[in-house]
Protein backbone atom coordinates (compact mmCIF):
# COMPACT_ATOMS: atom_id res chain seq x y z
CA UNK A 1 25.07 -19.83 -35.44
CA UNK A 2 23.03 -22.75 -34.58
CA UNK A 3 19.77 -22.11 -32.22
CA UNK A 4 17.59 -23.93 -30.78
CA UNK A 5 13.64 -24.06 -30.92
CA UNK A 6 11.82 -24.19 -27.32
CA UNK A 7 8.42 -25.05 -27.31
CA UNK A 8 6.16 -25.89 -23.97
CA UNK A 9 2.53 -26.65 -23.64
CA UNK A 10 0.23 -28.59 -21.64
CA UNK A 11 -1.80 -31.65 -22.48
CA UNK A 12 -5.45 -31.37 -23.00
CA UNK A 13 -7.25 -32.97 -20.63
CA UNK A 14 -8.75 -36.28 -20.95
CA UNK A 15 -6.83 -35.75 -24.50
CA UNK A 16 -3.55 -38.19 -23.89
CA UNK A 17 -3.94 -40.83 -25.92
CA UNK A 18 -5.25 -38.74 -29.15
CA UNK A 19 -2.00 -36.49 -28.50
CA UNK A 20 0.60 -39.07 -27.93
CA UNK A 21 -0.36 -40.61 -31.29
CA UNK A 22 -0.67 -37.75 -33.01
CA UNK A 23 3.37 -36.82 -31.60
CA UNK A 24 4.46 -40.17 -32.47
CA UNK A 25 2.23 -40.24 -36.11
CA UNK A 26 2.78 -36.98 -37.42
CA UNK A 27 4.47 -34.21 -35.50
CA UNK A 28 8.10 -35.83 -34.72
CA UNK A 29 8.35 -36.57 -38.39
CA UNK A 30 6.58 -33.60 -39.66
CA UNK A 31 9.24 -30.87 -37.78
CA UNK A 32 11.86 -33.34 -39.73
CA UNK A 33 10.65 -32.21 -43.04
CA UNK A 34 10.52 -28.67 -42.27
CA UNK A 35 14.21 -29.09 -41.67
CA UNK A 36 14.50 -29.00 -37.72
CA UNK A 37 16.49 -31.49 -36.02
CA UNK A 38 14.41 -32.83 -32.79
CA UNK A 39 17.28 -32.81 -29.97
CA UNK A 40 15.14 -33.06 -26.44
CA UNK A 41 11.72 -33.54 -24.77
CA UNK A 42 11.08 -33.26 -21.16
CA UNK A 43 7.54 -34.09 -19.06
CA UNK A 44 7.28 -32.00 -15.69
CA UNK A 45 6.57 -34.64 -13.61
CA UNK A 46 5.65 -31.87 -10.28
CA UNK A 47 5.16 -27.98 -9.86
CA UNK A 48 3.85 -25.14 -11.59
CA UNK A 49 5.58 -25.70 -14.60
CA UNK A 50 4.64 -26.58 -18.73
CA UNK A 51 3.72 -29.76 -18.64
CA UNK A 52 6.24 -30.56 -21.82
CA UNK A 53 9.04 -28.83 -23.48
CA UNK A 54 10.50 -29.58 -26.43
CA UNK A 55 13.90 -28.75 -27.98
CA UNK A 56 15.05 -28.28 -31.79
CA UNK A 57 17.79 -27.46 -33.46
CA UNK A 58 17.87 -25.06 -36.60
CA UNK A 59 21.21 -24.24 -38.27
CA UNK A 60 20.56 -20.09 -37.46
CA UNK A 61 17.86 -17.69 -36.31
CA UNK A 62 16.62 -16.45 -39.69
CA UNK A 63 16.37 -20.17 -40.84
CA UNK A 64 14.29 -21.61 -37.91
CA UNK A 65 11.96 -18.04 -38.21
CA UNK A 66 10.89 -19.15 -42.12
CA UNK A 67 10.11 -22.91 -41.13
CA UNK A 68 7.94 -20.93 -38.20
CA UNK A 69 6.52 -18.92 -40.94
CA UNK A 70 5.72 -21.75 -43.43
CA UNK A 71 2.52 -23.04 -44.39
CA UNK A 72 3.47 -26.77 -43.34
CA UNK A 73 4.52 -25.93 -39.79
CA UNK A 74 0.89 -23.66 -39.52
CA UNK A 75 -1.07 -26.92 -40.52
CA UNK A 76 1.32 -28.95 -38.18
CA UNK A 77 0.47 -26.41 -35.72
CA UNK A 78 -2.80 -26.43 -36.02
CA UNK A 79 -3.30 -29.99 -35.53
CA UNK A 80 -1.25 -30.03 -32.29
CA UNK A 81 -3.23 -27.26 -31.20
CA UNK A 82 -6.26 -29.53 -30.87
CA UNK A 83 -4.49 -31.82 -28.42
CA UNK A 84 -2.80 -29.26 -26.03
CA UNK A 85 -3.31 -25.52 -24.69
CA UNK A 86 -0.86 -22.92 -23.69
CA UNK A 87 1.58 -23.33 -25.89
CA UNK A 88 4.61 -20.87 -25.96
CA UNK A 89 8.12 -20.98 -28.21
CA UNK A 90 11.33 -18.90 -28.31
CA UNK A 91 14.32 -19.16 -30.03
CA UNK A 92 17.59 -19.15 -28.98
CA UNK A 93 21.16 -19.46 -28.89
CA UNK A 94 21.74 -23.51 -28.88
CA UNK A 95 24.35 -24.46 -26.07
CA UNK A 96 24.59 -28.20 -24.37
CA UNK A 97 22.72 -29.11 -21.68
CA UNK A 98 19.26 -28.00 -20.47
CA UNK A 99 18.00 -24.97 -20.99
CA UNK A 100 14.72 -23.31 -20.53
């Protein structure tokens, strides 16, 4: 069963620029060669919330838990851990529309 990948962090501070081009560079494209399909990104424009989730698609639950596990998606990690802070994921059931 398909599931999806939720992710949320914030954007370091004074830290925009370096992270957009880093998402647009290397990330987008690097969770593409671990095998995840990118399906959504949102920006919380107002409130108490992340500041961005993102949404991918893995074909099941045991699948998406070895790309997590891999060496490439640590060193991916890594690097987008020097552009954000409170970062967070959980995996679950995919279904359409948003979900949180």
């Amino acid at each position: 069963m398909p599931v999806k990948i939720l992710m949320t962090w914030d954007i370091a501070q004074d830290n925009e620029q370096e992270y957009f081009e880093f998402i647009i560079s290397e990330f987008i494209s690097g969770v593409q060669r671990l095998g995840f399909q990118p399906l959504d990104a949102w920006a919380t424009l107002y409130g108490e919330y992340p500041q961005i989730q993102v949404g991918m698609i893995a074909s099941d639950a045991e699948t998406a838990q070895q790309m997590l596990d891999s060496a490439e998606w640590t060193e991916l990690r890594e690097k987008l851990f020097s552009h954000i802070e409170n970062f967070s994921y959980k995996i679950i059931p995919a279904r359409t529309g948003f979900q949180f």
